[in-house]
C-alpha atoms as a PDB file:
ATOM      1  CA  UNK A   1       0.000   0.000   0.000  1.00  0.00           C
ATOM      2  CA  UNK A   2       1.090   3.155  -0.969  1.00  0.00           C
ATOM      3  CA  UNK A   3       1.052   6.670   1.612  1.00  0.00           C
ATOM      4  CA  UNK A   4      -1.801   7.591   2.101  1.00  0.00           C
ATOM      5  CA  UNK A   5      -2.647  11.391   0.830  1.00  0.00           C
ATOM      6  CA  UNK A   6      -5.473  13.669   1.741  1.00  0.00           C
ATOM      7  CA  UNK A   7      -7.522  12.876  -0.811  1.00  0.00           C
ATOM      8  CA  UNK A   8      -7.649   9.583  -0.259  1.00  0.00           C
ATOM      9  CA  UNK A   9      -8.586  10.013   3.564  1.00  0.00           C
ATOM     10  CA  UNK A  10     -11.248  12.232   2.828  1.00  0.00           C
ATOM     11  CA  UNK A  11     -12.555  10.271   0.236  1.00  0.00           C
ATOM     12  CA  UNK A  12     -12.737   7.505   2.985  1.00  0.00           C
ATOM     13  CA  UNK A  13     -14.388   9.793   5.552  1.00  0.00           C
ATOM     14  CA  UNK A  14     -16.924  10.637   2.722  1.00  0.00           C
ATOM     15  CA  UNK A  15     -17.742   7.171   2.264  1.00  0.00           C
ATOM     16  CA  UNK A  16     -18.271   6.138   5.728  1.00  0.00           C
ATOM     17  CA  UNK A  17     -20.128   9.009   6.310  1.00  0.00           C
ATOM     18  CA  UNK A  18     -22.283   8.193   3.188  1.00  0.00           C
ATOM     19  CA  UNK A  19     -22.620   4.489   4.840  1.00  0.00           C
ATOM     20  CA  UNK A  20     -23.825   5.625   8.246  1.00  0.00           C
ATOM     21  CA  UNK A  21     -26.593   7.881   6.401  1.00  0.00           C
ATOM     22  CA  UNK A  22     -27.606   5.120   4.645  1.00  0.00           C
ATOM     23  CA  UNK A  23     -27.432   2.360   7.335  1.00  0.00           C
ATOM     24  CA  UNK A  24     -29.324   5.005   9.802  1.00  0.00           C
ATOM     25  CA  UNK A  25     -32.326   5.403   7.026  1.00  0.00           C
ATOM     26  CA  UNK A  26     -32.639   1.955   6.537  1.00  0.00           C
ATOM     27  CA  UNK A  27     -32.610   1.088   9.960  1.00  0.00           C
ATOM     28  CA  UNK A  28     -35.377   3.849  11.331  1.00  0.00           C
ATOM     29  CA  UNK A  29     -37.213   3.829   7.631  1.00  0.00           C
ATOM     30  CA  UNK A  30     -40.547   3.093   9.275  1.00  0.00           C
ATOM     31  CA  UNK A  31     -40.020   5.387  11.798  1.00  0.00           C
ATOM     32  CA  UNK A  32     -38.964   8.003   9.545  1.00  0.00           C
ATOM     33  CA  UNK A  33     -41.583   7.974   6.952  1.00  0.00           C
ATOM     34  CA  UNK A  34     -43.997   7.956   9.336  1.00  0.00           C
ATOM     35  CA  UNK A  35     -42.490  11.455  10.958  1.00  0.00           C
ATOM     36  CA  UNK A  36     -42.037  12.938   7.464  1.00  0.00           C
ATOM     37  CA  UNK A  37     -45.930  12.037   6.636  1.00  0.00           C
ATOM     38  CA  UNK A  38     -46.749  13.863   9.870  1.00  0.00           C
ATOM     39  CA  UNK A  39     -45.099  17.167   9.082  1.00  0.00           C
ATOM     40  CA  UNK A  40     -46.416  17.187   5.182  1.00  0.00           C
ATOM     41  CA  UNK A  41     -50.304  16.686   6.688  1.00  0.00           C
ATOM     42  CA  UNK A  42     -49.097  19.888   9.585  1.00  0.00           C
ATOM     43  CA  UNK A  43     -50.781  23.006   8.783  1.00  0.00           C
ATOM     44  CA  UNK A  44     -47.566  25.276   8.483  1.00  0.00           C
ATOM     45  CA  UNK A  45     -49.855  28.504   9.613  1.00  0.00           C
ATOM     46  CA  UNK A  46     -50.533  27.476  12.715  1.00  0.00           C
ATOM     47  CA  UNK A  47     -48.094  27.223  15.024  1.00  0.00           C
ATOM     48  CA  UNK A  48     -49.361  24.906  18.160  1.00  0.00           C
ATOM     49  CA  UNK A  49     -46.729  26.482  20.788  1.00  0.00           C
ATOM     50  CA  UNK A  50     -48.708  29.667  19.941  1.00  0.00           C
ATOM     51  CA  UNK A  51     -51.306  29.936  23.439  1.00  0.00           C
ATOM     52  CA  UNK A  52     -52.672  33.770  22.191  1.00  0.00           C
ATOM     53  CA  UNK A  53     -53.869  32.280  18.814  1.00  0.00           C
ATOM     54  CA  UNK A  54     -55.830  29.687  20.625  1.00  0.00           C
ATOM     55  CA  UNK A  55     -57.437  32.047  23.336  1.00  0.00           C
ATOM     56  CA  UNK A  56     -59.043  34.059  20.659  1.00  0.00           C
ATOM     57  CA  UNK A  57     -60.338  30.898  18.912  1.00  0.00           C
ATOM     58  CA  UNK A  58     -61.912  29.615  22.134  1.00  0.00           C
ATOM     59  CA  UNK A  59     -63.440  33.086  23.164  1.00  0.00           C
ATOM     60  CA  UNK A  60     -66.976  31.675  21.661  1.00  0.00           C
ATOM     61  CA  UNK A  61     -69.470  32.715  24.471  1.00  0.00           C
ATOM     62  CA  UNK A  62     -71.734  29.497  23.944  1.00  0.00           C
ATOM     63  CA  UNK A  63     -68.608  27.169  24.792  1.00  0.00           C
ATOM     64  CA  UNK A  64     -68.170  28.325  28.921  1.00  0.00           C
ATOM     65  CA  UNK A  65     -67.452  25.035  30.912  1.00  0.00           C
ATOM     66  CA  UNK A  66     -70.260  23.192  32.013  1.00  0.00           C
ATOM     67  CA  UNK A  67     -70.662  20.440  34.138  1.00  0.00           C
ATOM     68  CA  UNK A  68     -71.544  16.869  32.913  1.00  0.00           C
ATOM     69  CA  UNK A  69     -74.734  16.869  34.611  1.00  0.00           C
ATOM     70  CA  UNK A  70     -76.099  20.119  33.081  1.00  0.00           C
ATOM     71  CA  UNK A  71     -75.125  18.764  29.371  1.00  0.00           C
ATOM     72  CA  UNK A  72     -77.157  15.662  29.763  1.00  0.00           C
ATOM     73  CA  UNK A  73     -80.128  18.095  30.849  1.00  0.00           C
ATOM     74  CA  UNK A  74     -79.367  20.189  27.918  1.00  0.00           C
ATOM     75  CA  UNK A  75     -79.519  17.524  25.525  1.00  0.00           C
ATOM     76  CA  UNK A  76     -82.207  16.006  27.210  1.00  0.00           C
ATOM     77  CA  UNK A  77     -84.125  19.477  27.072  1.00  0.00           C
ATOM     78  CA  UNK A  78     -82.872  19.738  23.119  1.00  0.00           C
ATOM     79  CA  UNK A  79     -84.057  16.252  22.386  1.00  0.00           C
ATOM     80  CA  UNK A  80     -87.994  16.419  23.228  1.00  0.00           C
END
C-alpha cells in the first residue's frame, strides 16, 4: 500500500459518512416515513406552541365550561 494522501482520507471519511446515512435510514425507515408524513399533513400557519392564537379561537361565548350533569339536561331538554 502506498502513503496515504489527503484525498484519499477524505474520500474515505466521505464514504463512511455516506454508509452511516444510509445504514441510519434503513434502519429507522418506518419510523422516519412515518415522521415525514406527519409534518407534510401539519398546517404550516398554525403554530401549536402559539397559546394567544388559541385564546381568541376559544373566546366563543356558547362554549363556557359546564358540568356533565347540566349537558345531559341540555340535551335532554334539546331532544324532546
Amino acid at each position: 500500500m502506498g502513503k496515504s494522501t489527503p484525498v484519499k482520507q477524505a474520500a474515505v471519511v466521505l464514504g463512511a459518512l455516506a454508509f452511516g446515512w444510509m445504514a441510519i435510514e434503513m434502519a429507522f425507515k418506518p419510523l422516519l416515513d412515518k415522521a415525514r408524513s406527519a409534518m407534510d399533513n401539519s398546517d404550516p400557519d398554525r403554530d401549536p406552541d402559539d397559546i394567544d392564537s388559541a385564546r381568541k379561537d376559544d373566546s366563543d361565548s356558547d362554549r363556557k365550561p359546564i358540568s356533565y350533569a347540566d349537558a345531559v339536561a341540555k340535551n335532554i331538554a334539546g331532544a324532546s
